[in-house]
C-alpha atoms as a PDB file:
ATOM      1  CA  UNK A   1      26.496 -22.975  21.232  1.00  0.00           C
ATOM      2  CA  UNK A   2      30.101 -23.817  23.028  1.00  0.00           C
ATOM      3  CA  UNK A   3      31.358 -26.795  24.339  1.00  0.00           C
ATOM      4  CA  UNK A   4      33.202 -25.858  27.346  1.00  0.00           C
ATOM      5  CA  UNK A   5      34.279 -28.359  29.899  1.00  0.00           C
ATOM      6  CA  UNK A   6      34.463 -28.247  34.121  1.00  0.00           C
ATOM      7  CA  UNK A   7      37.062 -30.351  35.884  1.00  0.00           C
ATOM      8  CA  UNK A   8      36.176 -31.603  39.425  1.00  0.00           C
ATOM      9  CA  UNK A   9      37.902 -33.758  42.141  1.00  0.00           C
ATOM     10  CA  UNK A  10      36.557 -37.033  42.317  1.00  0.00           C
ATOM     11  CA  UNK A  11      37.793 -37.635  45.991  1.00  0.00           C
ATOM     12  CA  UNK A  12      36.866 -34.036  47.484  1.00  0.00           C
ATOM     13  CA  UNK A  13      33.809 -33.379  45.384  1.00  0.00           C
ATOM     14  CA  UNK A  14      35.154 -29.731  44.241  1.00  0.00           C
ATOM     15  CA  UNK A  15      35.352 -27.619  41.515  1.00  0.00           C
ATOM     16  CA  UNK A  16      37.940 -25.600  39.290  1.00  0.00           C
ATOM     17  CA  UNK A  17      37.138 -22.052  39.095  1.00  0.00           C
ATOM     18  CA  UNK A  18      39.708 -20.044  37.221  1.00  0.00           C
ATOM     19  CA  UNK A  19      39.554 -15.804  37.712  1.00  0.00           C
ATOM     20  CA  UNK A  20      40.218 -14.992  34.326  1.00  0.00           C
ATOM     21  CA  UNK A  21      43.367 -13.500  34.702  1.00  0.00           C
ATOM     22  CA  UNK A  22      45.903 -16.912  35.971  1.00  0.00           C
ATOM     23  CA  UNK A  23      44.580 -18.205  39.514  1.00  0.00           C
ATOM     24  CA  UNK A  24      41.917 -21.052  40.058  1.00  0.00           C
ATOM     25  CA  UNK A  25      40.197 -21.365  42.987  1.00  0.00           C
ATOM     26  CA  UNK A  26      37.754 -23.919  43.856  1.00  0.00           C
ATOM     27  CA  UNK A  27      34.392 -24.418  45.025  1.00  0.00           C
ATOM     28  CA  UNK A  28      31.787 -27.196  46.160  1.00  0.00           C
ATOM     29  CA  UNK A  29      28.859 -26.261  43.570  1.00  0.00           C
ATOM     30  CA  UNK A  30      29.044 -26.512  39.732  1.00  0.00           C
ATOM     31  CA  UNK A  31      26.825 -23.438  38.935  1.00  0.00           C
ATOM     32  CA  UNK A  32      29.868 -22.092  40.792  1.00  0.00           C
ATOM     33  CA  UNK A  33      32.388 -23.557  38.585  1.00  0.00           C
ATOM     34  CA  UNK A  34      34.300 -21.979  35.733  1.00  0.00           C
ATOM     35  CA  UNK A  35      34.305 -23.081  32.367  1.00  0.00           C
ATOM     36  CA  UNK A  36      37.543 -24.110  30.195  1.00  0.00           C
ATOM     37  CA  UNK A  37      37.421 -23.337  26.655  1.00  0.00           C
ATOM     38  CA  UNK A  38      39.332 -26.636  25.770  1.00  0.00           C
ATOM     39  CA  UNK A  39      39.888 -30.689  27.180  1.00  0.00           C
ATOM     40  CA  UNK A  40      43.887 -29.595  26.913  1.00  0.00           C
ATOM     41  CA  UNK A  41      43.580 -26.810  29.339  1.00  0.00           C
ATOM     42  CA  UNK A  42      41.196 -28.960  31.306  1.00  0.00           C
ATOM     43  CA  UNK A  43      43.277 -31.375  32.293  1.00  0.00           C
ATOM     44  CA  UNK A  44      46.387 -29.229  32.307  1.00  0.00           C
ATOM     45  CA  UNK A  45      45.185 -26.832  35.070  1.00  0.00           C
ATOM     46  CA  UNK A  46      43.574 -29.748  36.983  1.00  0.00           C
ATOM     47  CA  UNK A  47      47.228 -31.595  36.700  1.00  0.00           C
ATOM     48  CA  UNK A  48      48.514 -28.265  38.337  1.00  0.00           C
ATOM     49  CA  UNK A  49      46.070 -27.220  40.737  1.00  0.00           C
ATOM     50  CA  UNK A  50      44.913 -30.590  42.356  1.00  0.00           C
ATOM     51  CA  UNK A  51      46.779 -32.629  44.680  1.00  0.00           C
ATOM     52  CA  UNK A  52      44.605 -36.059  43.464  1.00  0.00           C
ATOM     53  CA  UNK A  53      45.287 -37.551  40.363  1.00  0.00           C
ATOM     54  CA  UNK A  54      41.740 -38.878  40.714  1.00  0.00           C
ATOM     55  CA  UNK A  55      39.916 -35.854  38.759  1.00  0.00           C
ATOM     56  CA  UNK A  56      36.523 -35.860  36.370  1.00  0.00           C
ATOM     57  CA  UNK A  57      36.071 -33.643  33.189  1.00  0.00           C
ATOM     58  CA  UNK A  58      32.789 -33.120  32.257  1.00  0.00           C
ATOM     59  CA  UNK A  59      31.624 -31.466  28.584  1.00  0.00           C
ATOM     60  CA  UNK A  60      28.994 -29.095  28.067  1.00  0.00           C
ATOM     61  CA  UNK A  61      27.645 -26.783  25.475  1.00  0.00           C
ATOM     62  CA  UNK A  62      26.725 -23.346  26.818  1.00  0.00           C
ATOM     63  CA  UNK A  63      24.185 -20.999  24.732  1.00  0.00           C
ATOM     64  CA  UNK A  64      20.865 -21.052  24.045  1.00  0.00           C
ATOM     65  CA  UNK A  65      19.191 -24.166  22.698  1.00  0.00           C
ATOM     66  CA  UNK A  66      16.383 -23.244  21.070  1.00  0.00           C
ATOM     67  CA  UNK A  67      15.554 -24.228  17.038  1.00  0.00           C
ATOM     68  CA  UNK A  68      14.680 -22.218  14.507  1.00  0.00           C
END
């Protein structure tokens, strides 16, 4: 499993989705969001990309969950 984390805009309700390869767009559903590897690019790119200082960073682990 991975902790990742997804940044959203508290006052707008949207989402960070980077492209992989330097932009970020947004969107208004988290199964649309994109993932950030670490909190430190988290809140770096949602510093940059959102005009609201107001912003949420949530944590989750991706993978599969099941036990051995």
């Amino acid at each position: 499993m991975e902790k990742v984390f997804i940044v959203q805009n508290k006052a707008t309700g949207e989402f960070l989705k980077p492209d992989g390869i330097g932009s970020v767009n947004t969107c208004l559903r988290i199964d649309q969001a994109g993932y950030f590897s670490d909190y430190q690019s988290a809140i770096e790119t949602a510093i940059d990309e959102m005009d609201e200082h107001e912003i949420l960073i949530f944590g989750f682990f991706t993978g599969n969950c099941e036990e051995d």
